[in-house]
PDB file of N, CA and C in Angstrom:
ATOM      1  N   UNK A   1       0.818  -1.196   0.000  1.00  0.00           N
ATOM      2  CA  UNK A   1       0.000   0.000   0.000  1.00  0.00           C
ATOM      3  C   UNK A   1       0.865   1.266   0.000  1.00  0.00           C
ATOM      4  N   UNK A   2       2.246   1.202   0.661  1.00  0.00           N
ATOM      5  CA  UNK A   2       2.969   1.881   0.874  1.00  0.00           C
ATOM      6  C   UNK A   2       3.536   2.362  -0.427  1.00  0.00           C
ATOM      7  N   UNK A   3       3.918   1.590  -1.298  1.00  0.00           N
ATOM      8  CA  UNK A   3       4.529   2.120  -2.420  1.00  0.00           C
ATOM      9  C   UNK A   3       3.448   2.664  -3.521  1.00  0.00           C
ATOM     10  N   UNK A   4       2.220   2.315  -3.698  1.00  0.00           N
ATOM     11  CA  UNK A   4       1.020   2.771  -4.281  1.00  0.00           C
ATOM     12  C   UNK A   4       0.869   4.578  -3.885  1.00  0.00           C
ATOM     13  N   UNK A   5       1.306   4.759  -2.691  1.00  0.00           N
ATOM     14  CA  UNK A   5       0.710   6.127  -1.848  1.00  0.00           C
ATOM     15  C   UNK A   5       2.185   7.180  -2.996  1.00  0.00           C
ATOM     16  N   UNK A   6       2.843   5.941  -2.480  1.00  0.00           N
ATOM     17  CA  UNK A   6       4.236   7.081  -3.267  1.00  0.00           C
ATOM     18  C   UNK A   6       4.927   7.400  -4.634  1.00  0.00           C
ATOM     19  N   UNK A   7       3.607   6.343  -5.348  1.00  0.00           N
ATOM     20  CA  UNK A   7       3.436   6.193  -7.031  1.00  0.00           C
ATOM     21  C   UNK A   7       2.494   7.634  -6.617  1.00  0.00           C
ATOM     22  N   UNK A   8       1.800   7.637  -6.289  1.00  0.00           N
ATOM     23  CA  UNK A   8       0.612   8.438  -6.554  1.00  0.00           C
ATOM     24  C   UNK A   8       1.269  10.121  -6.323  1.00  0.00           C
ATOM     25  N   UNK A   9       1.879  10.375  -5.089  1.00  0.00           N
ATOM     26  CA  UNK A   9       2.636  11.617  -5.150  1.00  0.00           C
ATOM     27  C   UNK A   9       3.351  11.728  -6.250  1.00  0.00           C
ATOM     28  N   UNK A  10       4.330  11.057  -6.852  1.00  0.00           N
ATOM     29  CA  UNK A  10       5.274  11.100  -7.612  1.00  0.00           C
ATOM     30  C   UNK A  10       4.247  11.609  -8.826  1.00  0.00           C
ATOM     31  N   UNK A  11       3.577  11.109  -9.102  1.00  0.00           N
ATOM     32  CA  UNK A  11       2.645  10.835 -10.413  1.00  0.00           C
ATOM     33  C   UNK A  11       1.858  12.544 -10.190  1.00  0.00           C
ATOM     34  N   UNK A  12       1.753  12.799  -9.111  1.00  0.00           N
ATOM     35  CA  UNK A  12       0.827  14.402  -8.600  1.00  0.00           C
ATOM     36  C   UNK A  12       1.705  15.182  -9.377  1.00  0.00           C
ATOM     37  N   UNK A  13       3.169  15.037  -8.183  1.00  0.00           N
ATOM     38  CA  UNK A  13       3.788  16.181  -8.334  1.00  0.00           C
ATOM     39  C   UNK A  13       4.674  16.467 -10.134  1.00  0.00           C
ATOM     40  N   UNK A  14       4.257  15.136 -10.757  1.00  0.00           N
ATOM     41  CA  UNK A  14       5.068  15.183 -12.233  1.00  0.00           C
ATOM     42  C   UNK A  14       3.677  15.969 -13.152  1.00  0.00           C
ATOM     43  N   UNK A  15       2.295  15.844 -12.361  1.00  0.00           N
ATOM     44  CA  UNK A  15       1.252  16.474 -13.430  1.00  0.00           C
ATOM     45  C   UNK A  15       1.626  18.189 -12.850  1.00  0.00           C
ATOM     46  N   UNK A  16       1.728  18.214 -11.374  1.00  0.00           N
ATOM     47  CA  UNK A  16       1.713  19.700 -11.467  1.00  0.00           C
ATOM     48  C   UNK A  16       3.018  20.059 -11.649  1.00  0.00           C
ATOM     49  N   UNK A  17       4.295  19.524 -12.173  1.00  0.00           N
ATOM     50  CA  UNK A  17       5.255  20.367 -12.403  1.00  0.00           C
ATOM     51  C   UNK A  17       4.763  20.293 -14.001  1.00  0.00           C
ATOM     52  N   UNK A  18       3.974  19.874 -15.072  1.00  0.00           N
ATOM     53  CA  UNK A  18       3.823  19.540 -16.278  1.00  0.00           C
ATOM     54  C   UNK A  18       3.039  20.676 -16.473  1.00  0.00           C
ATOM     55  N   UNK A  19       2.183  20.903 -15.476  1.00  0.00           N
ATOM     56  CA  UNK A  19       0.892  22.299 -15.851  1.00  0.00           C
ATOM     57  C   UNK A  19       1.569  23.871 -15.206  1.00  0.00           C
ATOM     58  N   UNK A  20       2.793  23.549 -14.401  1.00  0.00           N
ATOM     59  CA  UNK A  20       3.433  24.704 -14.296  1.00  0.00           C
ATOM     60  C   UNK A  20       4.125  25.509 -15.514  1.00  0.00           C
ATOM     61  N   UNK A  21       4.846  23.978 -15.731  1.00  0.00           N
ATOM     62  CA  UNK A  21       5.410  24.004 -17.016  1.00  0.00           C
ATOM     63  C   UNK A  21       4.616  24.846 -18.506  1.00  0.00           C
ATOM     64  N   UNK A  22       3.472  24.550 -18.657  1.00  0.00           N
ATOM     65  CA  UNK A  22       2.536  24.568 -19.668  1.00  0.00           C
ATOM     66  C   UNK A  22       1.983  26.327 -19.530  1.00  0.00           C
ATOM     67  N   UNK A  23       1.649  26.203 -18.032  1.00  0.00           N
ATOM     68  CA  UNK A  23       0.987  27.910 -18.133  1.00  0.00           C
ATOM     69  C   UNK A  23       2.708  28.933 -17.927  1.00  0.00           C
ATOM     70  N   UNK A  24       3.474  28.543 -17.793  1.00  0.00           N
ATOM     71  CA  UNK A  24       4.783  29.493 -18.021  1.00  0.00           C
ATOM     72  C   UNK A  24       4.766  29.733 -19.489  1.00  0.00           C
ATOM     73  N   UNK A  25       4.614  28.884 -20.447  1.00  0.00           N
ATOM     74  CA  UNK A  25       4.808  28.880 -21.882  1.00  0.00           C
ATOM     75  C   UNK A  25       3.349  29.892 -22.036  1.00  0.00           C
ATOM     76  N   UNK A  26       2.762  29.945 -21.822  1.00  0.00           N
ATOM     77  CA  UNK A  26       1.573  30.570 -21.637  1.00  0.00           C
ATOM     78  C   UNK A  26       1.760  31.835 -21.515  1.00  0.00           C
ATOM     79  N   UNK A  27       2.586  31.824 -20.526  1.00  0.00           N
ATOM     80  CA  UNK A  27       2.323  33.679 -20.128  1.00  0.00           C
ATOM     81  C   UNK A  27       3.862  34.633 -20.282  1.00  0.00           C
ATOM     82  N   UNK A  28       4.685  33.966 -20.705  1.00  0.00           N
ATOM     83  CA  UNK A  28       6.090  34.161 -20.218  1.00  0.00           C
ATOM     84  C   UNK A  28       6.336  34.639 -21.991  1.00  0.00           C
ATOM     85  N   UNK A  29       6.379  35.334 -22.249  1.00  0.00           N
ATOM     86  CA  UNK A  29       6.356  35.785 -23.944  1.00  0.00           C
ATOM     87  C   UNK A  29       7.931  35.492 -24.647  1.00  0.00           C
ATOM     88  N   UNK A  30       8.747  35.429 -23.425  1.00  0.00           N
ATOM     89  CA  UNK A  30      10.445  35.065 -24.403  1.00  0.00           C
ATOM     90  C   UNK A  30      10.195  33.729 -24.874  1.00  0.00           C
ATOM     91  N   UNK A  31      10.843  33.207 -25.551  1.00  0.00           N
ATOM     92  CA  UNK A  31      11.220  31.696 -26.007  1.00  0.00           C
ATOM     93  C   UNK A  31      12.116  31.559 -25.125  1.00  0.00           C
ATOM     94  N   UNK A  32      12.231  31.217 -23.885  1.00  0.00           N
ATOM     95  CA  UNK A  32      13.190  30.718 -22.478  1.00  0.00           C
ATOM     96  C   UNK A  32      12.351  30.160 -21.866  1.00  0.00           C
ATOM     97  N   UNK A  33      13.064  28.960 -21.367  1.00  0.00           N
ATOM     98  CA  UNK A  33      12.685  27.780 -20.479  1.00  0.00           C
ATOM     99  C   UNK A  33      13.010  28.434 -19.240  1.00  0.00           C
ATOM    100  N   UNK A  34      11.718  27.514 -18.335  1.00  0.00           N
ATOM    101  CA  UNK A  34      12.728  27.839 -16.916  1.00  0.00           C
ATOM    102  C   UNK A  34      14.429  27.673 -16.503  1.00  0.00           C
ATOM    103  N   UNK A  35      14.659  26.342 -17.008  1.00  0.00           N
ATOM    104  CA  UNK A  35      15.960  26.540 -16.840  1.00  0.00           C
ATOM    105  C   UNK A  35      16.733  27.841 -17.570  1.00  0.00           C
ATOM    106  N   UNK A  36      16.959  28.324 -18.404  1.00  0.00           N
ATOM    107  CA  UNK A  36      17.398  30.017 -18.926  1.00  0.00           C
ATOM    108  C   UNK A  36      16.998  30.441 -18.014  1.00  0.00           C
ATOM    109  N   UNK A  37      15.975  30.933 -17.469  1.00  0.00           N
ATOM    110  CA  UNK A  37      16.025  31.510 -16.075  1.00  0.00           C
ATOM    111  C   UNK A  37      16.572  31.397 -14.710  1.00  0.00           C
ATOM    112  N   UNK A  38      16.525  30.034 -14.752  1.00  0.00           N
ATOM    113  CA  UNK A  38      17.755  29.668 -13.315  1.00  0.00           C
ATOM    114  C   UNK A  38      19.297  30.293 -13.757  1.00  0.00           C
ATOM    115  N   UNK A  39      19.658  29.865 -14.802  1.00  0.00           N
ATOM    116  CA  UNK A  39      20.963  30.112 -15.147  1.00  0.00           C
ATOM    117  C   UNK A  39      20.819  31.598 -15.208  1.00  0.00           C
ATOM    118  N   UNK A  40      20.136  32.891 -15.524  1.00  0.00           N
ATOM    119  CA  UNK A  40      19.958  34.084 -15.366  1.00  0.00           C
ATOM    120  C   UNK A  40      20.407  34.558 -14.155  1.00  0.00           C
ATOM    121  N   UNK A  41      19.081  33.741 -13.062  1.00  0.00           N
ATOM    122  CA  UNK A  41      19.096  34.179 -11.676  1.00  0.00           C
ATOM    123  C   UNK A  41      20.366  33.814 -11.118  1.00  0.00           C
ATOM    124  N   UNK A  42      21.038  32.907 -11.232  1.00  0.00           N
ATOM    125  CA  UNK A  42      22.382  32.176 -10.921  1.00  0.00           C
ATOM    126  C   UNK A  42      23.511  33.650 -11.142  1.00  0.00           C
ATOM    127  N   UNK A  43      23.499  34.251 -12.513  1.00  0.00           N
ATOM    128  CA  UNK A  43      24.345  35.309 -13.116  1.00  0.00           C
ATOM    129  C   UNK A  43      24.313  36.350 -12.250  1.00  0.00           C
ATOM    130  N   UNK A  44      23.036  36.811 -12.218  1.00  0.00           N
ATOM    131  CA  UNK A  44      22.315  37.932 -11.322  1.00  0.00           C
ATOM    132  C   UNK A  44      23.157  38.171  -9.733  1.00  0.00           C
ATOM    133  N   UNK A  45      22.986  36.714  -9.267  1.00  0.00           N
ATOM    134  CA  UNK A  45      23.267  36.461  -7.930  1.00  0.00           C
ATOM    135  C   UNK A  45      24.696  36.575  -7.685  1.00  0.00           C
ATOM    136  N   UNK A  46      25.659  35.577  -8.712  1.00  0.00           N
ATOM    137  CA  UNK A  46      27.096  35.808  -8.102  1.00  0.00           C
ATOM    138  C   UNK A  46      27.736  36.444  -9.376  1.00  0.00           C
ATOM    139  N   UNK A  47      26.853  36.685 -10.228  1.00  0.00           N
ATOM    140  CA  UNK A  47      27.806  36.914 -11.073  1.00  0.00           C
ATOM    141  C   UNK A  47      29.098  36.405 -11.946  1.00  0.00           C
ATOM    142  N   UNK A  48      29.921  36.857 -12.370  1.00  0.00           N
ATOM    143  CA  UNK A  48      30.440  35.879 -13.544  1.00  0.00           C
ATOM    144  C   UNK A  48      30.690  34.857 -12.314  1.00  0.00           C
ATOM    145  N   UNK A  49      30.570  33.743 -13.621  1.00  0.00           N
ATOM    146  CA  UNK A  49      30.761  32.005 -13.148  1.00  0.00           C
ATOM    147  C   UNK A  49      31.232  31.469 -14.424  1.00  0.00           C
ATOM    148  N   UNK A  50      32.057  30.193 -13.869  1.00  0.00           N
ATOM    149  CA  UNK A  50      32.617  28.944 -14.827  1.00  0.00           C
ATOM    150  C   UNK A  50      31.273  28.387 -15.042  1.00  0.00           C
ATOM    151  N   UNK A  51      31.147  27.770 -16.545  1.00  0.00           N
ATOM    152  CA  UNK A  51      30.167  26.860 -16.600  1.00  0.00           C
ATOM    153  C   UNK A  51      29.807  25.946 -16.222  1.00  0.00           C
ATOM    154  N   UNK A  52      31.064  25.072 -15.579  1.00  0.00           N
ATOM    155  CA  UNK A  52      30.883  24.083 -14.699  1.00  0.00           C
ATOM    156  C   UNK A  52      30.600  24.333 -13.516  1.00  0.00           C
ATOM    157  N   UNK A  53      30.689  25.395 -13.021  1.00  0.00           N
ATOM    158  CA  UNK A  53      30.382  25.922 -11.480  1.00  0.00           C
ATOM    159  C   UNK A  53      28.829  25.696 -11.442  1.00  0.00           C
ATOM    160  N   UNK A  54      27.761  26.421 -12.957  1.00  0.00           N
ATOM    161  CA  UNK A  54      26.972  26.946 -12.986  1.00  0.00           C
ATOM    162  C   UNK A  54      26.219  25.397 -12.749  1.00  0.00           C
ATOM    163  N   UNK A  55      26.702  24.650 -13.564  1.00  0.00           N
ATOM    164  CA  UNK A  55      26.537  23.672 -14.287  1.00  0.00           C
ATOM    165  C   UNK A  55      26.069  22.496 -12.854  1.00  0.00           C
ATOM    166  N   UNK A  56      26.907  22.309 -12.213  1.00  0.00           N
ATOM    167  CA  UNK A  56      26.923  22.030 -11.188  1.00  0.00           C
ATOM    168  C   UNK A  56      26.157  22.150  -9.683  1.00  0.00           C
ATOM    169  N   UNK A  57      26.036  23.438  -9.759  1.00  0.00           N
ATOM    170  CA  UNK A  57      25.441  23.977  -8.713  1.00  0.00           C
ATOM    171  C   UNK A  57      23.504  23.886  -9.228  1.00  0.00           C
ATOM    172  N   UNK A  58      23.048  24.178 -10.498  1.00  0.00           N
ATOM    173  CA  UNK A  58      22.098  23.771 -10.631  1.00  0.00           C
ATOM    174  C   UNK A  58      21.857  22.659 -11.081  1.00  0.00           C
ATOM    175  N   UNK A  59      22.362  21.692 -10.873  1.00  0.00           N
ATOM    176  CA  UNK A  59      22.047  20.447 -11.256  1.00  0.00           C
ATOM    177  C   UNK A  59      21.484  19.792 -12.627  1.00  0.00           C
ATOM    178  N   UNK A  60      22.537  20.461 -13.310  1.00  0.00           N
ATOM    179  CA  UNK A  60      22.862  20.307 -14.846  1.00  0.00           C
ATOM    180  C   UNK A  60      23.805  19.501 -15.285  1.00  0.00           C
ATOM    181  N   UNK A  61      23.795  19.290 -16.384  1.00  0.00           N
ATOM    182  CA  UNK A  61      25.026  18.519 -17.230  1.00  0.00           C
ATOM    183  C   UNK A  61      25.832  19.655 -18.218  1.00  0.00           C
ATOM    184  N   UNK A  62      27.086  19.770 -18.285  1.00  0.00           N
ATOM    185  CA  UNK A  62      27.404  20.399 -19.032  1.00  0.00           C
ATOM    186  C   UNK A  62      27.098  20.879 -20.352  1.00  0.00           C
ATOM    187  N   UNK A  63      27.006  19.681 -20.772  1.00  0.00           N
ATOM    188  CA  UNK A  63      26.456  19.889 -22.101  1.00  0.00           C
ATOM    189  C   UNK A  63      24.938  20.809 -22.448  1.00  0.00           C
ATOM    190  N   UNK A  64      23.653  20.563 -21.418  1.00  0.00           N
ATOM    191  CA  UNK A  64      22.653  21.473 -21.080  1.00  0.00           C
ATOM    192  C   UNK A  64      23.002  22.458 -20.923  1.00  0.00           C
ATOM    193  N   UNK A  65      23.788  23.187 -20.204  1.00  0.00           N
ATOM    194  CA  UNK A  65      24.382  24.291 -19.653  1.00  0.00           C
ATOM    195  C   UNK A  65      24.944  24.956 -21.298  1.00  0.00           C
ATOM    196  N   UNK A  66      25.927  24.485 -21.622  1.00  0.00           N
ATOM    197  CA  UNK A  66      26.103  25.074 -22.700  1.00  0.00           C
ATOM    198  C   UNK A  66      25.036  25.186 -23.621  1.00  0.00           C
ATOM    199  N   UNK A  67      24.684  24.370 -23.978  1.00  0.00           N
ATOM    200  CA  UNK A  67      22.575  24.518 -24.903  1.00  0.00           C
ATOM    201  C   UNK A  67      22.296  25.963 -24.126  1.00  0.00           C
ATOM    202  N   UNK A  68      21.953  25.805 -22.891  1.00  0.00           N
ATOM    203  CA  UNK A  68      20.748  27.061 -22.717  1.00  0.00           C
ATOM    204  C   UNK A  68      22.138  28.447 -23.150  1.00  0.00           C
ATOM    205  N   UNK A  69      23.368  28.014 -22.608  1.00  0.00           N
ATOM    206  CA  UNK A  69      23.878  29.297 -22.739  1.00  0.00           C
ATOM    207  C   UNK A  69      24.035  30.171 -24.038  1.00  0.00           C
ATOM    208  N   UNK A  70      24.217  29.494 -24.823  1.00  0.00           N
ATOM    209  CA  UNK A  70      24.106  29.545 -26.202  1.00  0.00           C
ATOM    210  C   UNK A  70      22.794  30.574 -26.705  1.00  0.00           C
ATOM    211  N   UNK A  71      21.700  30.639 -26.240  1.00  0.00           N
ATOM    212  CA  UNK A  71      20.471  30.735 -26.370  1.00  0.00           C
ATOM    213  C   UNK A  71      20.810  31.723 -25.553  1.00  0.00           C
ATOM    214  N   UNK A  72      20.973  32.179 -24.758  1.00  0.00           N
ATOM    215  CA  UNK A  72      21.169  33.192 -23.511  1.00  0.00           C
ATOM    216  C   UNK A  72      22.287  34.462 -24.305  1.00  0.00           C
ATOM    217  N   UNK A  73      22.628  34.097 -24.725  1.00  0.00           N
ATOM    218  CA  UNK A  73      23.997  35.308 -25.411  1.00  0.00           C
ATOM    219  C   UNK A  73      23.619  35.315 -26.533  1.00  0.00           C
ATOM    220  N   UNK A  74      22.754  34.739 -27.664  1.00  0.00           N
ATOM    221  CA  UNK A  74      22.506  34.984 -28.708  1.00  0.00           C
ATOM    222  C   UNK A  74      21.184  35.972 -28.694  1.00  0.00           C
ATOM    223  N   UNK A  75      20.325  35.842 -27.411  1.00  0.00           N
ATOM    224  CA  UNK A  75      19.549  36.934 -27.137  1.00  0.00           C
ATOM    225  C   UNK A  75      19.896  38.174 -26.423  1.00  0.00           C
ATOM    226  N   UNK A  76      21.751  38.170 -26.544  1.00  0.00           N
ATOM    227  CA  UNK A  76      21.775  38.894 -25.897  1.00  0.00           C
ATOM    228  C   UNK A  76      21.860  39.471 -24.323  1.00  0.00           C
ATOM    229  N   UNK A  77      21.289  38.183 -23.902  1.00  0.00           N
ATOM    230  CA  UNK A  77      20.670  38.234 -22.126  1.00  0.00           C
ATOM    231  C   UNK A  77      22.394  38.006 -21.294  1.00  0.00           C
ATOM    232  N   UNK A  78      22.649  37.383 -21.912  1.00  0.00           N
ATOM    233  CA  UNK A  78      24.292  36.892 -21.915  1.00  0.00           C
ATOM    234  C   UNK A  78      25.636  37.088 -22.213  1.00  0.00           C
ATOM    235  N   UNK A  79      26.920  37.092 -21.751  1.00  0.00           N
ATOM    236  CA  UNK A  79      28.028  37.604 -22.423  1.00  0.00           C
ATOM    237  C   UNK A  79      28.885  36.697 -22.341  1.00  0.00           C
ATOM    238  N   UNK A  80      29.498  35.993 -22.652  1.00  0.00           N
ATOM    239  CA  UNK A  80      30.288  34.501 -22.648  1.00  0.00           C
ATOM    240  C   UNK A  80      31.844  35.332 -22.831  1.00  0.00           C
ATOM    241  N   UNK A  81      32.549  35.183 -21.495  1.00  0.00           N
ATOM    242  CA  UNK A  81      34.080  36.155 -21.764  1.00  0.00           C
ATOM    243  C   UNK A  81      34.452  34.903 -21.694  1.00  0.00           C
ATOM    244  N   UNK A  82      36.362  35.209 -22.607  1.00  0.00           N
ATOM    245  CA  UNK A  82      37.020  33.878 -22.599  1.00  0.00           C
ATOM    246  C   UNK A  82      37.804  34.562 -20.883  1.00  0.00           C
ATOM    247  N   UNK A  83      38.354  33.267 -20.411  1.00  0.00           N
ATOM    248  CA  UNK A  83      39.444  33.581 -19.494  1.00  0.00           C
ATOM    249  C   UNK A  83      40.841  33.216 -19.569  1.00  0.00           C
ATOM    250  N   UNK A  84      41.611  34.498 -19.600  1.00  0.00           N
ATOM    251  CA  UNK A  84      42.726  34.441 -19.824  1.00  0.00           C
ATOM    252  C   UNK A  84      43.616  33.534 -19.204  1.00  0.00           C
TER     253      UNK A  84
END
């Protein structure tokens, strides 16, 4: 019975992160995912960061990280410096 109770949360909380998901696309007029926004708020907060720092700390894969960043500096929102 026990594992039924905790199918059933799991199964809740995957419809309401799906309809969070759905009314953001809804109302949010950029073409940015929430994640572009974490990685924003991340910038905001400490400011320049390694991608792997970023990458890391929000519980990303590098390779994601670079995807959204990509998307993030091509709008502009972003500035990708090399380090010397």
């Amino acid at each position: 019975m026990e594992e039924q109770t905790i199918f059933h949360i799991i199964n809740n909380m995957d419809k309401v992160t799906n309809n969070l998901i759905v009314q953001w696309n809804k109302v949010f007029e950029e073409d940015l995912g929430v994640s572009h926004i974490l990685v924003l708020g991340h910038l905001k907060v400490h400011g320049k960061s390694r991608p792997s720092d970023i990458a890391k700390i929000l519980g990303l894969t590098p390779p994601t990280l670079t995807y959204l960043s990509e998307k993030l500096v091509q709008k502009n929102l972003a500035k990708r410096l090399v380090d010397d």
